[in-house]
PDB file of N, CA and C in Angstrom:
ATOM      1  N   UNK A   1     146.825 117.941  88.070  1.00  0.00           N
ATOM      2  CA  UNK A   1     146.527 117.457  89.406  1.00  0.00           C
ATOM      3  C   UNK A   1     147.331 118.269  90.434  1.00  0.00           C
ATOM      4  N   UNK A   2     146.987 118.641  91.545  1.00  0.00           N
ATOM      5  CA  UNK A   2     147.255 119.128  92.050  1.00  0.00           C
ATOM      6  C   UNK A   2     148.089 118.207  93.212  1.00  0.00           C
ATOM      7  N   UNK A   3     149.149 119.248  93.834  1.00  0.00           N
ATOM      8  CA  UNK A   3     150.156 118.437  94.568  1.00  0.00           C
ATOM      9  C   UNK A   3     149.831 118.495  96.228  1.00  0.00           C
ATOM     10  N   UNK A   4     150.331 117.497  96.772  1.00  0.00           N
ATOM     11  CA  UNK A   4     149.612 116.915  98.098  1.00  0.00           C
ATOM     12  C   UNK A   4     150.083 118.107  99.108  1.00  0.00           C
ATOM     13  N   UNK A   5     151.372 118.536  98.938  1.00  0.00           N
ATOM     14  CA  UNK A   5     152.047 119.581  99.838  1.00  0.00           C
ATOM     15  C   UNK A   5     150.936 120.846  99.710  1.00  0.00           C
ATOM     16  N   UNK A   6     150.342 121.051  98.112  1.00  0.00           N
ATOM     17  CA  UNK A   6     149.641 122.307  98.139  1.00  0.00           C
ATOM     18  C   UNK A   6     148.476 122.156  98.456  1.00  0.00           C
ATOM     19  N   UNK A   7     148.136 120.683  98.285  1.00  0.00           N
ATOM     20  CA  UNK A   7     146.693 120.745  99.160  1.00  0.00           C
ATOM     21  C   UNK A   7     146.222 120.622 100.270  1.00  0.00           C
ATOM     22  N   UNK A   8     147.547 120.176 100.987  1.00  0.00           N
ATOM     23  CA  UNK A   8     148.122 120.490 102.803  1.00  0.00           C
ATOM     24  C   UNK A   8     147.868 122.176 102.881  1.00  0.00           C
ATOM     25  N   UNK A   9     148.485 122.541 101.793  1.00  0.00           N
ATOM     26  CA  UNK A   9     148.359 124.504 102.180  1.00  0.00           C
ATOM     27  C   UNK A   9     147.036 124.687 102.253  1.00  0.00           C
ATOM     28  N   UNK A  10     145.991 124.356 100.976  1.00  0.00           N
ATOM     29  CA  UNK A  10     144.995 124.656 101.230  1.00  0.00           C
ATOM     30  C   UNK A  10     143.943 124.550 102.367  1.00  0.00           C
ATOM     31  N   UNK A  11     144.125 123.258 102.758  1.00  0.00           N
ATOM     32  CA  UNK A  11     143.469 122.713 103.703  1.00  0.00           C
ATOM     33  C   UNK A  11     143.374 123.320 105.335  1.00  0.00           C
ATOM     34  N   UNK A  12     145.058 123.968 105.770  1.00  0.00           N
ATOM     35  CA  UNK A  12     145.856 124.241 105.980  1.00  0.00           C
ATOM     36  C   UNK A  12     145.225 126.107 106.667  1.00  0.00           C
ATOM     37  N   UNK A  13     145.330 126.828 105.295  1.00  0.00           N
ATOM     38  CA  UNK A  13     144.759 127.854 104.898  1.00  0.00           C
ATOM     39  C   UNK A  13     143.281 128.243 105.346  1.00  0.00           C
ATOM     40  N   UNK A  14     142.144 127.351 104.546  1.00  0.00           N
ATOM     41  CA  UNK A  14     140.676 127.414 105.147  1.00  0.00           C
ATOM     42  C   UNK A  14     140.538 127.277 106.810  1.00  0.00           C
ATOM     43  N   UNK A  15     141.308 126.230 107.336  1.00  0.00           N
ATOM     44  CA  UNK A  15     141.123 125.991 108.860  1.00  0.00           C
ATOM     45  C   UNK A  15     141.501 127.895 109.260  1.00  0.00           C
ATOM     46  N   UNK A  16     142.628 128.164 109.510  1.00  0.00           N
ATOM     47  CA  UNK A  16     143.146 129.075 109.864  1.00  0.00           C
ATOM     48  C   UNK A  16     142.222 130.511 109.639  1.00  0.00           C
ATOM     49  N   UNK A  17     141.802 130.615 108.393  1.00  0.00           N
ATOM     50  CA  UNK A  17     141.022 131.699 107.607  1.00  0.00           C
ATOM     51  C   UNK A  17     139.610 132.329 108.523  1.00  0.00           C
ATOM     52  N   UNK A  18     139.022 130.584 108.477  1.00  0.00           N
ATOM     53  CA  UNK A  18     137.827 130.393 108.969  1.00  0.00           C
ATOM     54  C   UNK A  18     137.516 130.439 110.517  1.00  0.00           C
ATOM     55  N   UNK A  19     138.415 130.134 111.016  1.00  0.00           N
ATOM     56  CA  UNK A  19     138.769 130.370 112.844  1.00  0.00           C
ATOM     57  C   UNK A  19     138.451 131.868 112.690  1.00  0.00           C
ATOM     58  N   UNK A  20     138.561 132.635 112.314  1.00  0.00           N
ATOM     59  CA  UNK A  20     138.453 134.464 112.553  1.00  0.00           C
ATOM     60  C   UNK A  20     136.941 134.798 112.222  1.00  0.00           C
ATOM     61  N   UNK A  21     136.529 133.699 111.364  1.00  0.00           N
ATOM     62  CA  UNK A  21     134.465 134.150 111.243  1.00  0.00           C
ATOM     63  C   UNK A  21     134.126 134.218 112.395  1.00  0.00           C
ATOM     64  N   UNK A  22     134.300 133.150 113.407  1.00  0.00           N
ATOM     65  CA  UNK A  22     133.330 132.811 114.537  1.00  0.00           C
ATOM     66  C   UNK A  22     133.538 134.249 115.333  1.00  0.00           C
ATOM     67  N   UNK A  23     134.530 135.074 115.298  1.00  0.00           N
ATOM     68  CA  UNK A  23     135.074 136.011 116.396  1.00  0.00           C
ATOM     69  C   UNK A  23     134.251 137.261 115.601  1.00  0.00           C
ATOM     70  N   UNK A  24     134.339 137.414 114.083  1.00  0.00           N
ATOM     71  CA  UNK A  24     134.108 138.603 113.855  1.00  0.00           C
ATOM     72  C   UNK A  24     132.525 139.020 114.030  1.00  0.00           C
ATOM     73  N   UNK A  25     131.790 137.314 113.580  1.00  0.00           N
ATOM     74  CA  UNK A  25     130.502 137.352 113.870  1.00  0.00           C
ATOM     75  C   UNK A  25     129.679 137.420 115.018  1.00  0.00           C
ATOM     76  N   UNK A  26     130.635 137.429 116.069  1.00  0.00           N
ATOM     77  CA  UNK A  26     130.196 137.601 117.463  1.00  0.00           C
ATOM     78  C   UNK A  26     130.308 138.810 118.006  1.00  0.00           C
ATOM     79  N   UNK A  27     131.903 139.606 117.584  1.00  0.00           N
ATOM     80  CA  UNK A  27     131.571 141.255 117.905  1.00  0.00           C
ATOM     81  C   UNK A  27     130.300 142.029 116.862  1.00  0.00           C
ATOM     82  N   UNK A  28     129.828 141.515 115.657  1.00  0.00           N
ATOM     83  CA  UNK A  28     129.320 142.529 115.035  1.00  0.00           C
ATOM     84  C   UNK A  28     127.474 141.966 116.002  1.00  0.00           C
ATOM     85  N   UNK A  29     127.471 140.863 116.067  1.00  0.00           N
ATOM     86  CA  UNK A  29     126.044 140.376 116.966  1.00  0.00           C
ATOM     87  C   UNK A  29     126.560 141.222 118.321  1.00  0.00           C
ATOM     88  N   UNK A  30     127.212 141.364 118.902  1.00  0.00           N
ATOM     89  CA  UNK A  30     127.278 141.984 120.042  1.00  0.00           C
ATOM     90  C   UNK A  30     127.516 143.691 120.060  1.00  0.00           C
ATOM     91  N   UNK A  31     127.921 143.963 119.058  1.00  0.00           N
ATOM     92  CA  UNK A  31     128.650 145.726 118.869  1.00  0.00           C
ATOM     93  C   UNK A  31     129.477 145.806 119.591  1.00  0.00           C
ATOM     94  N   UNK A  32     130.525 144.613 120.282  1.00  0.00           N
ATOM     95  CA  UNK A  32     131.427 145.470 121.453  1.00  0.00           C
ATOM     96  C   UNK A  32     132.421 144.298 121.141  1.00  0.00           C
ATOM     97  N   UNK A  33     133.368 145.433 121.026  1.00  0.00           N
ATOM     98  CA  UNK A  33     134.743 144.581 120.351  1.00  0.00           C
ATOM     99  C   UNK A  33     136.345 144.697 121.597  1.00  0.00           C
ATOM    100  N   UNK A  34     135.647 145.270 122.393  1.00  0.00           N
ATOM    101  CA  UNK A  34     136.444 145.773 123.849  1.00  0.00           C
ATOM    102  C   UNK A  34     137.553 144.932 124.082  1.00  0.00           C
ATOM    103  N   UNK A  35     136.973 143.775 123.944  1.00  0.00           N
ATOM    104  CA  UNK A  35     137.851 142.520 124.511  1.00  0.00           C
ATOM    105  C   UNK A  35     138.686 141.881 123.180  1.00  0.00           C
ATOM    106  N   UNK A  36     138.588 142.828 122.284  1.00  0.00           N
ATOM    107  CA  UNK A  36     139.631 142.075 120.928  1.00  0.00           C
ATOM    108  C   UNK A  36     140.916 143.298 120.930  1.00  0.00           C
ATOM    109  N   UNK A  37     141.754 142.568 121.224  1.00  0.00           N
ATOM    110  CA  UNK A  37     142.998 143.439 121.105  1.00  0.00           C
ATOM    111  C   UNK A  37     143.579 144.319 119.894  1.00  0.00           C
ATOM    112  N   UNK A  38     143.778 145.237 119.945  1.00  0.00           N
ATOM    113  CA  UNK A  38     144.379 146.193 118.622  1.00  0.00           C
ATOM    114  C   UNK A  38     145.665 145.839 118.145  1.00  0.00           C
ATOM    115  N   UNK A  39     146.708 145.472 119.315  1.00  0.00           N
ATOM    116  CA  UNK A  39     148.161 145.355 118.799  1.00  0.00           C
ATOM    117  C   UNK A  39     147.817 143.774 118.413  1.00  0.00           C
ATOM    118  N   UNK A  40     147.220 142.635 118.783  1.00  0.00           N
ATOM    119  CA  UNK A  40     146.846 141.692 118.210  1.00  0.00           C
ATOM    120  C   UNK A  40     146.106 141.978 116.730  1.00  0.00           C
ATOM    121  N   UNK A  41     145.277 142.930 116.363  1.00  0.00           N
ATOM    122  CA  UNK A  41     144.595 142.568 115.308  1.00  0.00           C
ATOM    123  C   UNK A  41     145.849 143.131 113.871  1.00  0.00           C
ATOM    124  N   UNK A  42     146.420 144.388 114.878  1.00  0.00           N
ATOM    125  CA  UNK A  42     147.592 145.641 114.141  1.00  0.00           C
ATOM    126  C   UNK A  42     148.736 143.970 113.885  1.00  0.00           C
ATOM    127  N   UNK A  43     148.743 143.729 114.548  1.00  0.00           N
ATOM    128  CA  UNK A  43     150.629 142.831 114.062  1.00  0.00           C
ATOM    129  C   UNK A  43     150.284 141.211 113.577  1.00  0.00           C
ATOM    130  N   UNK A  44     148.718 140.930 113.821  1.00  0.00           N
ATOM    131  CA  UNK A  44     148.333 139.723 112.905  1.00  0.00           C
ATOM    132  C   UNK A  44     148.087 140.643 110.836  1.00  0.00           C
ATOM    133  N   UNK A  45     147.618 141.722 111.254  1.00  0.00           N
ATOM    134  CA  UNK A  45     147.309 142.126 110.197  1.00  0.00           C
ATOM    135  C   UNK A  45     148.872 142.130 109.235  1.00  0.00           C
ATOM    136  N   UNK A  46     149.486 142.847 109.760  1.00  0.00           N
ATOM    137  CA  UNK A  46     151.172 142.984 109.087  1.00  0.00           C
ATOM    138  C   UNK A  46     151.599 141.692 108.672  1.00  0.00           C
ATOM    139  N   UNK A  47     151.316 140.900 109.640  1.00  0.00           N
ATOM    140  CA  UNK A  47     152.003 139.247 109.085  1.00  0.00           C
ATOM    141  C   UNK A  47     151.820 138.857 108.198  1.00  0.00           C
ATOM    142  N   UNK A  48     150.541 138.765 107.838  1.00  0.00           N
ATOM    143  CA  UNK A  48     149.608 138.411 106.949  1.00  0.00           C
ATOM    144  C   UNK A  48     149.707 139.351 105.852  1.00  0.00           C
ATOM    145  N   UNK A  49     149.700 140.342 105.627  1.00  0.00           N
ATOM    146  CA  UNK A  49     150.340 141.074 104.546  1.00  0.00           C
ATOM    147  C   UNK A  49     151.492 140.913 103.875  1.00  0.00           C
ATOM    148  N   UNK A  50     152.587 140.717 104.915  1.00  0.00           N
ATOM    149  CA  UNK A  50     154.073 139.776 104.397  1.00  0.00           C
ATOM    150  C   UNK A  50     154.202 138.333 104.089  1.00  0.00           C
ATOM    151  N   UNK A  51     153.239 137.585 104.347  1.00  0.00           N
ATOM    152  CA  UNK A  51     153.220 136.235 103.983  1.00  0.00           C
ATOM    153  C   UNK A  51     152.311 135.929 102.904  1.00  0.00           C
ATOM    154  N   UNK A  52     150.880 137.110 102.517  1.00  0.00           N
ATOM    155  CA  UNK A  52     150.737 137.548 101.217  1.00  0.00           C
ATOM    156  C   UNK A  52     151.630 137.886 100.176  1.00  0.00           C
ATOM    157  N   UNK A  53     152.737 138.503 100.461  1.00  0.00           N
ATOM    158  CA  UNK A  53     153.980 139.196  99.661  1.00  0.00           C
ATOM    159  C   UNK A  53     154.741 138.460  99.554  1.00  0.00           C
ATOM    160  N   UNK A  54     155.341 137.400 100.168  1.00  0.00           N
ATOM    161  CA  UNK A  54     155.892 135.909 100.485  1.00  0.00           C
ATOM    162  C   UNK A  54     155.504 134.987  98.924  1.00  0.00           C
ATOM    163  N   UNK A  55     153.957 134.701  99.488  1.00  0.00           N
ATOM    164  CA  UNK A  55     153.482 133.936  98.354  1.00  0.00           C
ATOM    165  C   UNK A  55     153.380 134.489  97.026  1.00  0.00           C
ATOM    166  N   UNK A  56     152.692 135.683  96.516  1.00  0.00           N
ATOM    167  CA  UNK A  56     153.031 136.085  95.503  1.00  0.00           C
ATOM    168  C   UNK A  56     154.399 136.280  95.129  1.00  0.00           C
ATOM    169  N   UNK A  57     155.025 136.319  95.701  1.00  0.00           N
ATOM    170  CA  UNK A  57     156.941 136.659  94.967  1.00  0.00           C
ATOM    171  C   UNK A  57     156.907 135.039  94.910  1.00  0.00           C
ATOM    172  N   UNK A  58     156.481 134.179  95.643  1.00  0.00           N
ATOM    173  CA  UNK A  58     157.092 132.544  94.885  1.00  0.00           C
ATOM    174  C   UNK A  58     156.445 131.884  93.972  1.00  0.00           C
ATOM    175  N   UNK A  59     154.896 132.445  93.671  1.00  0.00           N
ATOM    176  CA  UNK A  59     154.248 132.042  92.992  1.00  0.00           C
ATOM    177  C   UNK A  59     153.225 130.724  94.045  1.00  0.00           C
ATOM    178  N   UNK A  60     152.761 130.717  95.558  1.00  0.00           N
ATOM    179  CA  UNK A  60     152.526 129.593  95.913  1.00  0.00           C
ATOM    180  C   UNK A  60     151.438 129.845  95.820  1.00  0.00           C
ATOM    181  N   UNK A  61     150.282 129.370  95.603  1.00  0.00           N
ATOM    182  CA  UNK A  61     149.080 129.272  95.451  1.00  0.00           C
ATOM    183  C   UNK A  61     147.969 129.229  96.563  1.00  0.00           C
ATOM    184  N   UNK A  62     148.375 128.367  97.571  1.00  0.00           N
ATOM    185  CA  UNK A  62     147.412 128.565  99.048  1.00  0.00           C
ATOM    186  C   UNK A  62     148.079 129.165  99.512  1.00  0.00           C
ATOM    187  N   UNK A  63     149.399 130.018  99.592  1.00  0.00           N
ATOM    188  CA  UNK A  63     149.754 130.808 100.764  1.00  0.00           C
ATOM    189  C   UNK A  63     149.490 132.147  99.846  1.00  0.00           C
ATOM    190  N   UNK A  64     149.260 132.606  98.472  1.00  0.00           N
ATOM    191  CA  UNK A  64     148.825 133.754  98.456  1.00  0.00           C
ATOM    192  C   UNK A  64     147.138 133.634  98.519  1.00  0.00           C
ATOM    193  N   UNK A  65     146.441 132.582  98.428  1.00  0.00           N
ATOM    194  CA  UNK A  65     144.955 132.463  98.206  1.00  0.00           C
ATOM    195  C   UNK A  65     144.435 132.926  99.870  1.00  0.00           C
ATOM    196  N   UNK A  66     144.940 132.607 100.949  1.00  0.00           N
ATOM    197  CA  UNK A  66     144.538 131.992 101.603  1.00  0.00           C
ATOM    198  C   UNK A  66     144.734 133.724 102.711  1.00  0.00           C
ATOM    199  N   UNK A  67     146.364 133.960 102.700  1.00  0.00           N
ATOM    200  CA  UNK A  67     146.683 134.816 103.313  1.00  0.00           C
ATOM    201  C   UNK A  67     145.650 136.124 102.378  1.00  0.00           C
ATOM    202  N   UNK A  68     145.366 136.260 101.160  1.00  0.00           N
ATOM    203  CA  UNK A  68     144.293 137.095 100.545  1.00  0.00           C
ATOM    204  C   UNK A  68     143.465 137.446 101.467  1.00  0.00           C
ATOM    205  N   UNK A  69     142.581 136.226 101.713  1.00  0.00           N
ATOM    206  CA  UNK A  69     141.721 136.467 102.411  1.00  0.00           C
ATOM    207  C   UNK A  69     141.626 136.141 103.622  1.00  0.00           C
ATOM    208  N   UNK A  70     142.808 135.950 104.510  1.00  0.00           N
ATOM    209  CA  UNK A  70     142.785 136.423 105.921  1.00  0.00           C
ATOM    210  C   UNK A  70     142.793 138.349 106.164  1.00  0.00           C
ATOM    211  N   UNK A  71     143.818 138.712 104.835  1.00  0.00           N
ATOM    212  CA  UNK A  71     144.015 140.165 104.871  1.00  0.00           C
ATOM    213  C   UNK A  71     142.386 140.675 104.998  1.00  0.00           C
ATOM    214  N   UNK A  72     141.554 140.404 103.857  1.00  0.00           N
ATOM    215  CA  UNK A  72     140.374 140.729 104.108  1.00  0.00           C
ATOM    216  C   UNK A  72     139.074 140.354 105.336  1.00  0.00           C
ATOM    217  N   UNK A  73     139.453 139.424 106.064  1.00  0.00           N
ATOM    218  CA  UNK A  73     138.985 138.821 107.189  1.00  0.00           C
ATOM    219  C   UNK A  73     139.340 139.992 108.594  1.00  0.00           C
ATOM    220  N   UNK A  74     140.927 140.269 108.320  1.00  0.00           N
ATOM    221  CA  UNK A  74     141.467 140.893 109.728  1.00  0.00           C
ATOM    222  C   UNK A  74     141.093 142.551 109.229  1.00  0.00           C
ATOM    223  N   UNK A  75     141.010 143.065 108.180  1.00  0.00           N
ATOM    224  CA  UNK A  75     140.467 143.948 107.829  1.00  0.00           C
ATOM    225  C   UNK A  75     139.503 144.373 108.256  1.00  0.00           C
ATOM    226  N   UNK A  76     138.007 143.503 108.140  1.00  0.00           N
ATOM    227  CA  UNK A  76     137.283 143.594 108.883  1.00  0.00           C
ATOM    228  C   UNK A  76     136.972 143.532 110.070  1.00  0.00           C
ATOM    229  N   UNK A  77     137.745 142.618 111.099  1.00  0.00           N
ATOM    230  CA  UNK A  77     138.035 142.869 112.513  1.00  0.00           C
ATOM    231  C   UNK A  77     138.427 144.152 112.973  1.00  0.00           C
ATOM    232  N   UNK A  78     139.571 144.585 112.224  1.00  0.00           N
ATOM    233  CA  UNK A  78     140.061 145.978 112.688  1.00  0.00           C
ATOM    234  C   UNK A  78     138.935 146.869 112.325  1.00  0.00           C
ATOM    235  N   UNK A  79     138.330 147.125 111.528  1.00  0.00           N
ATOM    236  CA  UNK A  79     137.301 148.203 111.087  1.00  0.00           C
ATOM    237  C   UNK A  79     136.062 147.911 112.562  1.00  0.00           C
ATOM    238  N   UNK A  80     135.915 146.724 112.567  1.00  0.00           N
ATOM    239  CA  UNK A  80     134.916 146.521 114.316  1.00  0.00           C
ATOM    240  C   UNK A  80     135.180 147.098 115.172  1.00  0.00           C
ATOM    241  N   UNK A  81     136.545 146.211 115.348  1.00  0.00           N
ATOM    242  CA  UNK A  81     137.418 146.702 116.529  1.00  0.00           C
ATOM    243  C   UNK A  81     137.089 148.350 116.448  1.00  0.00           C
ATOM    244  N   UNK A  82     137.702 149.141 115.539  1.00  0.00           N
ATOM    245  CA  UNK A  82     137.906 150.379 115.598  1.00  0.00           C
ATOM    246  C   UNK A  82     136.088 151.139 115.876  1.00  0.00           C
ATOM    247  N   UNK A  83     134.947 150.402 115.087  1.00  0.00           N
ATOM    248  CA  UNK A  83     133.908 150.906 115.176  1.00  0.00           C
ATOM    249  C   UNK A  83     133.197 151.122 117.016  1.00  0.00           C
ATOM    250  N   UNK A  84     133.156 149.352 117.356  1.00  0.00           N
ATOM    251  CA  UNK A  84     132.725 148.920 118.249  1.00  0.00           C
ATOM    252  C   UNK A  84     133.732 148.774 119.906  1.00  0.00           C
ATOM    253  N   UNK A  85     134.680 149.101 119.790  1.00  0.00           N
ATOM    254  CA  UNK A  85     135.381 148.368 120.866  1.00  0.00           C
ATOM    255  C   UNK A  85     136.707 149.659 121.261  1.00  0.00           C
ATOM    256  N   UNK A  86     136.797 150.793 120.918  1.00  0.00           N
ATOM    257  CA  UNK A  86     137.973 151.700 121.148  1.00  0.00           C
ATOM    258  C   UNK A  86     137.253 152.474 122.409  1.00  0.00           C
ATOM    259  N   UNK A  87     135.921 152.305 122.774  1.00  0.00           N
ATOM    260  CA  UNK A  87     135.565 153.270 123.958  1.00  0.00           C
ATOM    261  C   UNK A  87     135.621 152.636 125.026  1.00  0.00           C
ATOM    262  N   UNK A  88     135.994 152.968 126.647  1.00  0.00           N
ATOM    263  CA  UNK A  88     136.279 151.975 127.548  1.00  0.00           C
ATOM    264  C   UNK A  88     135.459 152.055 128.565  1.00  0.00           C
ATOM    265  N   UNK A  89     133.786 152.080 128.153  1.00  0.00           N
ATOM    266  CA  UNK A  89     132.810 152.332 128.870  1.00  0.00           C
ATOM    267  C   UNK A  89     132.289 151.498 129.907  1.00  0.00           C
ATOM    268  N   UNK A  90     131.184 151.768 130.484  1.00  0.00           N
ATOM    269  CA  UNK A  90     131.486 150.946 131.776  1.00  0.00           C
ATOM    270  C   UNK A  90     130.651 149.722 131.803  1.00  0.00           C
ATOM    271  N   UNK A  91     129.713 149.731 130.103  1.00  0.00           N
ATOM    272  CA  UNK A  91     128.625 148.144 130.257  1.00  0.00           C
ATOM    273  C   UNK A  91     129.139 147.334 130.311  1.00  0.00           C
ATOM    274  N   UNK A  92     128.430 146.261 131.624  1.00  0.00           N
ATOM    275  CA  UNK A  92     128.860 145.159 132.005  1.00  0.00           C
ATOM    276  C   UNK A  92     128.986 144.352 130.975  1.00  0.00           C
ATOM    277  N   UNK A  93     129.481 143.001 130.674  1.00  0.00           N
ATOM    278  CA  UNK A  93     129.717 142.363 130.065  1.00  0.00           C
ATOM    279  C   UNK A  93     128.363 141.546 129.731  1.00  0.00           C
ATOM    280  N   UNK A  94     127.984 141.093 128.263  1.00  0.00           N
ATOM    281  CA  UNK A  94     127.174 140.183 127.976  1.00  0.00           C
ATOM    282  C   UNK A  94     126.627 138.779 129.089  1.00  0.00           C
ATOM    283  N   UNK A  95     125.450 138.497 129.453  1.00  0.00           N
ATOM    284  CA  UNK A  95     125.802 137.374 129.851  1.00  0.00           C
ATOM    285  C   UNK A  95     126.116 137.529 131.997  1.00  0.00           C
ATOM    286  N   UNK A  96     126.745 138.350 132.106  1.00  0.00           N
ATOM    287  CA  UNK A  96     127.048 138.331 133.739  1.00  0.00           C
ATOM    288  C   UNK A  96     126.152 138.844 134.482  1.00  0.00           C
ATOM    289  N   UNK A  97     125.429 138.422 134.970  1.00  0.00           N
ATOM    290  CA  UNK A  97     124.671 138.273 136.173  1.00  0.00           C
ATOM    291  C   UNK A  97     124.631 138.473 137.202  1.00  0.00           C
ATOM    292  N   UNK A  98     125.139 139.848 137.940  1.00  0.00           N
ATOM    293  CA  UNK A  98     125.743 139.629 139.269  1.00  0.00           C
ATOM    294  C   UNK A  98     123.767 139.816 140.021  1.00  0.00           C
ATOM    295  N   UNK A  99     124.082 139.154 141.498  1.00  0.00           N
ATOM    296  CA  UNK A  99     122.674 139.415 142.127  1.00  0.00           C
ATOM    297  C   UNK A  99     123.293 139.959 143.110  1.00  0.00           C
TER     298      UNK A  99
END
């Protein structure tokens, strides 16, 4: 059976993980990643690599499961980011309307 603290991690883990779909699925529907920051995606990415390295050296189970696959989540942001969003061109923004 599994213990209540680790299923706080898990629980814990998915919320956190899953918050980064809604963003990545909106730059790749849009192609423009302009407005997602690099030193945000660069120093969430590092964290998350050390708190991967964290959990595997203690053996914790949702903090290496979880941080796994945020690594692979922010991975893919940065690869957007870098595809869609490094040119600082001049299309207006989705959505704005000026008359």
């Amino acid at each position: 059976m599994i213990a209540f603290a680790e299923a706080l991690g898990l629980a814990a883990g998915f919320l956190v993980s899953f918050g980064l779909i809604p963003q990545i699925v909106r730059v790749l529907r849009l192609r423009d990643a302009r407005q997602i920051s690099l030193p945000f995606n660069l120093l969430s990415l590092g964290g998350t690599v050390l708190w991967l390295t964290y959990g595997i050296l203690l053996g914790l189970l949702s903090v290496t499961f979880w941080n796994g696959v945020n690594c692979i989540l922010y991975v893919i942001l940065l690869s957007v980011k870098l595809k869609y969003g490094m040119g600082g061109g001049s299309q207006a923004p989705v959505g704005n309307h000026s008359r």
